[in-house]
Protein backbone atom coordinates (compact mmCIF):
# COMPACT_ATOMS: atom_id res chain seq x y z
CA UNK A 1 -22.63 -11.88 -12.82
CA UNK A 2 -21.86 -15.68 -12.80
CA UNK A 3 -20.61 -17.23 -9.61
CA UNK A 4 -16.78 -17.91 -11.28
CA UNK A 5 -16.58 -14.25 -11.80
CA UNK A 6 -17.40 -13.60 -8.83
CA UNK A 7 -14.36 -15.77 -7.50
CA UNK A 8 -11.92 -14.61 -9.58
CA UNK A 9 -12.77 -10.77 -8.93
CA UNK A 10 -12.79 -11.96 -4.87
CA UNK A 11 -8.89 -13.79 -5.09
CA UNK A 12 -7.83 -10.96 -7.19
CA UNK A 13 -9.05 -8.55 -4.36
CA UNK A 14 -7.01 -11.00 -1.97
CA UNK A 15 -3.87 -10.84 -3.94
CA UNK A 16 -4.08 -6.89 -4.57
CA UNK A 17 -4.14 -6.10 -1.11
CA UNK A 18 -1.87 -9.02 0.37
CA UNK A 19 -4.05 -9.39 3.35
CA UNK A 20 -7.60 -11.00 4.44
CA UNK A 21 -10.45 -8.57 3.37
CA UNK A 22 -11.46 -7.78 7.56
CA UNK A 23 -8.57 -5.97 9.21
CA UNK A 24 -8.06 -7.16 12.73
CA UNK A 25 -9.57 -4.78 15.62
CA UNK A 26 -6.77 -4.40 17.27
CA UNK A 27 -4.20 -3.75 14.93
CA UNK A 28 -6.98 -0.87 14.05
CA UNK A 29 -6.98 -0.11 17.57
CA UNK A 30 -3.17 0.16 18.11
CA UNK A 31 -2.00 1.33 14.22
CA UNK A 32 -4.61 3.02 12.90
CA UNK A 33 -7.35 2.17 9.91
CA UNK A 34 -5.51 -0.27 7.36
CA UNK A 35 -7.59 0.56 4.23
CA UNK A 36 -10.40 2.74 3.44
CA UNK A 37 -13.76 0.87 2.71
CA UNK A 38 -14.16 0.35 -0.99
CA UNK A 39 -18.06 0.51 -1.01
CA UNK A 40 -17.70 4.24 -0.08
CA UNK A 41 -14.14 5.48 -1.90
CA UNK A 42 -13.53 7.29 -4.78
CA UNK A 43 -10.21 8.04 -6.35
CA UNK A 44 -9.96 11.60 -7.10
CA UNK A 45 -7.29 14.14 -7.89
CA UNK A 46 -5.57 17.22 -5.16
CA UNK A 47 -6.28 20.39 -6.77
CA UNK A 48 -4.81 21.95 -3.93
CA UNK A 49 -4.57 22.41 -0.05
CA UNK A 50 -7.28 24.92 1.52
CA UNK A 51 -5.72 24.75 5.34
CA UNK A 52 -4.79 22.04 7.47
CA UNK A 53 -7.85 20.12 7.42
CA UNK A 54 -9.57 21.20 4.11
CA UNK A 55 -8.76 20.77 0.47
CA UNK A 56 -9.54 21.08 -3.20
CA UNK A 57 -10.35 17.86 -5.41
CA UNK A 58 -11.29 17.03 -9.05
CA UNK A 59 -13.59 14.23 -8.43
CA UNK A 60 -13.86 11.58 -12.03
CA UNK A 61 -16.42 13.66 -13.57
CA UNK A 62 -14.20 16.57 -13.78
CA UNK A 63 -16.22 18.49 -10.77
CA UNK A 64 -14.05 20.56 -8.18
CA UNK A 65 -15.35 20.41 -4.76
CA UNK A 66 -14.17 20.94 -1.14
CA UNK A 67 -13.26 18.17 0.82
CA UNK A 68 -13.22 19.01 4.38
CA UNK A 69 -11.57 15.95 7.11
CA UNK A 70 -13.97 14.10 9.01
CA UNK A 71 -13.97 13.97 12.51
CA UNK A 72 -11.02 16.07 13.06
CA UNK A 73 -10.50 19.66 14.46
CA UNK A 74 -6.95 21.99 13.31
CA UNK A 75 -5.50 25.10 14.96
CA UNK A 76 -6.39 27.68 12.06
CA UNK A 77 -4.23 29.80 10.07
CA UNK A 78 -6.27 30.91 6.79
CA UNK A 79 -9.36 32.31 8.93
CA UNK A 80 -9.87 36.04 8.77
CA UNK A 81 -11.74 36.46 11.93
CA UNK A 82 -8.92 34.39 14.09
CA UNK A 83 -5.18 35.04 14.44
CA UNK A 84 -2.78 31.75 13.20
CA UNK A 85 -2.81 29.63 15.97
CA UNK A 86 -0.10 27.60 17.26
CA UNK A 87 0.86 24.62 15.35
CA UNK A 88 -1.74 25.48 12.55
CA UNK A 89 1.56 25.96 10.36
CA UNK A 90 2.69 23.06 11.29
CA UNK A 91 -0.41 21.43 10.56
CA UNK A 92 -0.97 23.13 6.93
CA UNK A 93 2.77 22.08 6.51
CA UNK A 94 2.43 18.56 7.03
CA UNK A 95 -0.95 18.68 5.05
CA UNK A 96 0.72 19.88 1.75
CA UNK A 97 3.42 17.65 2.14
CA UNK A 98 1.42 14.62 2.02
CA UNK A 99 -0.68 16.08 -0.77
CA UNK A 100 0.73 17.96 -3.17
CA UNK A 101 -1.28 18.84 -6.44
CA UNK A 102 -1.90 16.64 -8.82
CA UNK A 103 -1.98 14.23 -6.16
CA UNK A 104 -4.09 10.58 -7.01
CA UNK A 105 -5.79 10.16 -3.59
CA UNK A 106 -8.65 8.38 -2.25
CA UNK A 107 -11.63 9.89 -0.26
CA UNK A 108 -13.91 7.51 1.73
CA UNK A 109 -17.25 9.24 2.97
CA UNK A 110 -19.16 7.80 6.61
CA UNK A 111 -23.13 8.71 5.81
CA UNK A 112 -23.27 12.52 5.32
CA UNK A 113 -22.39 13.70 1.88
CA UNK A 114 -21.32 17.15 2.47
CA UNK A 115 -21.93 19.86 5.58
CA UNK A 116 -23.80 23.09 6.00
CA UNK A 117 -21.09 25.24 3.70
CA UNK A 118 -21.43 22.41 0.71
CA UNK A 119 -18.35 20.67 1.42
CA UNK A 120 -17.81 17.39 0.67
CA UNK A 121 -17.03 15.15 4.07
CA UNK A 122 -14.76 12.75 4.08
CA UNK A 123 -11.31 10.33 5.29
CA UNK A 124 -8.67 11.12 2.85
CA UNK A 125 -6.41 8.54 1.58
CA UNK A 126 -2.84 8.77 0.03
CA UNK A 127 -0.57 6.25 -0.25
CA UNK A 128 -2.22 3.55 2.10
CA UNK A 129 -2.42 6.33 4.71
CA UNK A 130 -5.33 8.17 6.25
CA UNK A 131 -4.53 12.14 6.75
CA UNK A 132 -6.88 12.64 8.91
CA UNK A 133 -5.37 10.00 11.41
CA UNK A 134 -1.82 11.13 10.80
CA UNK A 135 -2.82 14.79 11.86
CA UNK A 136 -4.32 13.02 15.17
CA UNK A 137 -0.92 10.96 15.09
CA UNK A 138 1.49 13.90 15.09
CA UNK A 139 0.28 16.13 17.74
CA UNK A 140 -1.63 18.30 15.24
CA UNK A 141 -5.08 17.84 15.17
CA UNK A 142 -7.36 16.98 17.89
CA UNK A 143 -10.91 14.64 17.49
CA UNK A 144 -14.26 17.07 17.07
CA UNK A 145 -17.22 17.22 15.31
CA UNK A 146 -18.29 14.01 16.23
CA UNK A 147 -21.79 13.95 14.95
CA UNK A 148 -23.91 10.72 14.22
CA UNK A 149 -24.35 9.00 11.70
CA UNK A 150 -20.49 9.76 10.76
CA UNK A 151 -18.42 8.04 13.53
CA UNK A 152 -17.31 5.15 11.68
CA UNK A 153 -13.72 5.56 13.17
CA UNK A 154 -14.06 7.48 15.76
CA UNK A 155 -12.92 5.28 18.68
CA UNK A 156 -9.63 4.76 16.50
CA UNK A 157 -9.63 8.46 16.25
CA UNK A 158 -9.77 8.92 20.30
CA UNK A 159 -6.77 5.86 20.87
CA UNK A 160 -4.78 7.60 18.36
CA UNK A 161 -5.28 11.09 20.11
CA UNK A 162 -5.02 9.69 23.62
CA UNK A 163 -1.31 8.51 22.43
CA UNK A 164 -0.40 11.75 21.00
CA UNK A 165 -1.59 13.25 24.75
CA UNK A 166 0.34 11.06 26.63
CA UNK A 167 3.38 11.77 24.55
CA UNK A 168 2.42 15.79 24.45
CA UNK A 169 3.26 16.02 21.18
CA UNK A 170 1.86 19.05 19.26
CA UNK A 171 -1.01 20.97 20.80
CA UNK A 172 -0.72 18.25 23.77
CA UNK A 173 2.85 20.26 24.78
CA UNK A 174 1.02 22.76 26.77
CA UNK A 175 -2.31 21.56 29.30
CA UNK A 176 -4.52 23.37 28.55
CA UNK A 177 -4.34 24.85 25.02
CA UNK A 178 -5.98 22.12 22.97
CA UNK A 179 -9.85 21.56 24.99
CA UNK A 180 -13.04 20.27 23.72
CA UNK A 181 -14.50 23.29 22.67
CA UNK A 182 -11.41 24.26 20.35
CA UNK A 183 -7.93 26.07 21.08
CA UNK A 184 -7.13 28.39 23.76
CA UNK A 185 -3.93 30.75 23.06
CA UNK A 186 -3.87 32.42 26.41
CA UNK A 187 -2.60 29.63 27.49
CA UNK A 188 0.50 29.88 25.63
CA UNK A 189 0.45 34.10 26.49
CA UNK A 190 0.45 33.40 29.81
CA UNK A 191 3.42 31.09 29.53
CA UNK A 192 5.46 32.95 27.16
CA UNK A 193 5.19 35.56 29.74
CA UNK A 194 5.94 33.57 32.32
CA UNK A 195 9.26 32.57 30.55
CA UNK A 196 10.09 35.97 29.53
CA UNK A 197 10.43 36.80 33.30
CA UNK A 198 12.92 33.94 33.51
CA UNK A 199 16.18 33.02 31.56
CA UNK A 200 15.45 34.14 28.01
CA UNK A 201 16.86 31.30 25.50
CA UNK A 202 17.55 33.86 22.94
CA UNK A 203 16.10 31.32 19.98
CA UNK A 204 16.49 32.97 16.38
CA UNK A 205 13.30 33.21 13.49
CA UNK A 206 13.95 33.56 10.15
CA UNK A 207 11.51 33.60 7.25
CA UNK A 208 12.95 31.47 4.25
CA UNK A 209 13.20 32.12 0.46
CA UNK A 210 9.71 30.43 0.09
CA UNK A 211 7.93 32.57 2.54
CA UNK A 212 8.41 29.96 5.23
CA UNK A 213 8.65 31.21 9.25
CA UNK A 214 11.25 28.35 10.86
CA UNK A 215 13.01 28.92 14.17
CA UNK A 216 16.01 27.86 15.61
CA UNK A 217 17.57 26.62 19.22
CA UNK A 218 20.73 26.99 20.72
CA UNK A 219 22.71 24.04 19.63
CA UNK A 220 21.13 23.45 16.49
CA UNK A 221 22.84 22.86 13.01
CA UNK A 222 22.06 25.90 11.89
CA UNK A 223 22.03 28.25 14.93
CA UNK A 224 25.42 30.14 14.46
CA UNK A 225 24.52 30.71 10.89
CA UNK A 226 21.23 32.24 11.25
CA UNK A 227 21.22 35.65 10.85
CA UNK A 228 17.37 36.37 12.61
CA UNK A 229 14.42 38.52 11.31
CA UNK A 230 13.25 37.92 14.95
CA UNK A 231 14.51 36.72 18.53
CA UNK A 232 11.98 34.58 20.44
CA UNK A 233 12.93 33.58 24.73
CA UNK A 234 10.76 30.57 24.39
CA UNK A 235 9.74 27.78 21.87
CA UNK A 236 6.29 28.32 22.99
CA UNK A 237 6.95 32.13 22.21
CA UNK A 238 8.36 31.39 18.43
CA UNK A 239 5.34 29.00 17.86
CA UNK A 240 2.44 31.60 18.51
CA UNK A 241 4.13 33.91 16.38
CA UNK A 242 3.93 31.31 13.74
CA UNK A 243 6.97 30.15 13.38
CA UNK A 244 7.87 26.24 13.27
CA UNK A 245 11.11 24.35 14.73
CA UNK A 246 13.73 23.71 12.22
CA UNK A 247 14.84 20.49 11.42
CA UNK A 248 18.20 19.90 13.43
C-alpha cells in the first residue's frame, strides 16, 4: 500500500473515532475500556442471549457460535444442576436489554480462541460499551477466570469491581455471598432467617404478563396496586426466590 494511503486511512481513523488512537490509562482506569482493539474485533450479529454472561452470534461467514464473556463470573439461573441464584435475573435482565437479537455488536478476543466446551471467548461490544465491564459496573458480575494469556483488561476489570464493592451494589449488598471461588446462598438463608425473626416488611411479588418475577416495597408506586402471587419479609428474601425490585 503506498505511504499516502496509508495517511489518509490513519486521519480517517482519527476523525471516525474523534479521539487520539491510545486511550489515556487513567481514564481506562477510572471509566472503563474506551474502544475495543481493532486488530482483534469482529462485527457480528446477537442471535440471542444464553444467560447472563453467554450468548449466541452469527459471525460474517454466516457461522453461529457461543460467545461466552471474558474474565467475568454471573450468579446462574439457566443451570440444571444449581438453583437461580440471587441477582442472576437481574443479571440475564440487564444482558438482554443491552443485546437484543438482531443486535450489530462487536466481539474483541485476548489470545485464546475459544474454551474447553468450544465457545468462543471474548469482550463484547455494543454501542461503544463493553458488557462485560457494565456487568462488573452494576453490582452483577464479579472478576474470575483469570487465566493467562487472556488478561488484557483485567486490572480495569478489578478497579471497576472494587467500586461496585465499596458501593455494595448487587452481589456486594450482602458480605459474604459473592467470594472468589463463586456464590454462596447461605449467606442470604441465614439472613432471610434472621429477618424473618424480626419485623417482617410484608413486600409483595408478582409475576408479570411476560413471565417476569418483580417485587415491590412499601412506599413504592405501585405497592397499593399490587395484588401479590407471593409475600416476601425481606428484599434479600424476594431476591433468592428470584424475584427483582421494581422500578419505583
Amino acid at each position: 500500500m503506498k505511504f499516502w494511503m496509508k495517511a489518509l486511512m490513519l486521519v480517517g481513523l482519527v476523525f471516525s473515532t474523534g479521539c487520539a488512537l491510545e486511550a489515556d490509562p487513567e481514564t481506562e482506569t477510572k471509566f472503563g475500556i474506551a474502544q475495543p482493539d481493532d486488530t482483534k474485533a469482529t462485527q457480528v450479529t446477537v442471535e440471542r442471549v444464553v444467560d447472563e454472561d453467554t450468548i449466541k452470534v452469527r459471525l460474517p461467514d454466516g457461522k453461529i457460535e457461543d460467545v461466552r464473556f471474558l474474565l467475568i463470573d454471573t450468579p446462574e439461573t439457566v443451570n440444571p444442576e444449581k438453583p437461580v441464584q440471587p441477582f442472576g435475573p437481574e443479571a440475564s435482565s440487564f444482558t438482554k436489554d443491552l443485546l437484543p437479537k438482531g443486535s450489530e455488536i462487536v466481539i474483541e478476543r485476548d489470545h485464546s480462541k475459544a474454551d474447553r466446551y468450544g465457545r468462543l471467548l471474548a469482550y463484547v461490544w455494543i454501542d461503544g460499551k463493553m458488557v462485560n465491564q457494565e456487568l462488573l459496573r452494576q453490582g452483577l458480575a464479579r472478576v474470575a477466570y483469570v487465566y493467562e494469556p487472556d488478561t488484557r483488561y483485567v486490572k480495569t476489570f478489578e478497579d471497576i469491581e472494587l467500586e461496585a464493592k465499596a458501593a455494595k451494589k448487587g452481589i456486594w449488598e450482602t458480605e459474604g455471598y459473592a467470594t472468589n471461588r463463586g456464590f454462596d446462598e447461605t449467606v442470604l438463608t441465614k439472613e432471610s432467617t434472621s429477618s424473618a425473626k424480626g419485623q417482617c416488611e410484608d413486600i409483595k411479588g408478582n409475576i408479570n404478563r411476560q413471565g417476569n418475577k418483580i417485587y415491590h416495597v412499601k412506599g413504592g408506586r405501585s405497592y397499593e396496586d399490587v395484588k401479590p402471587e407471593e409475600m416476601f419479609c425481606s428484599e434479600q428474601e424476594a431476591k433468592q426466590a428470584g424475584f427483582r425490585r421494581a422500578a419505583n
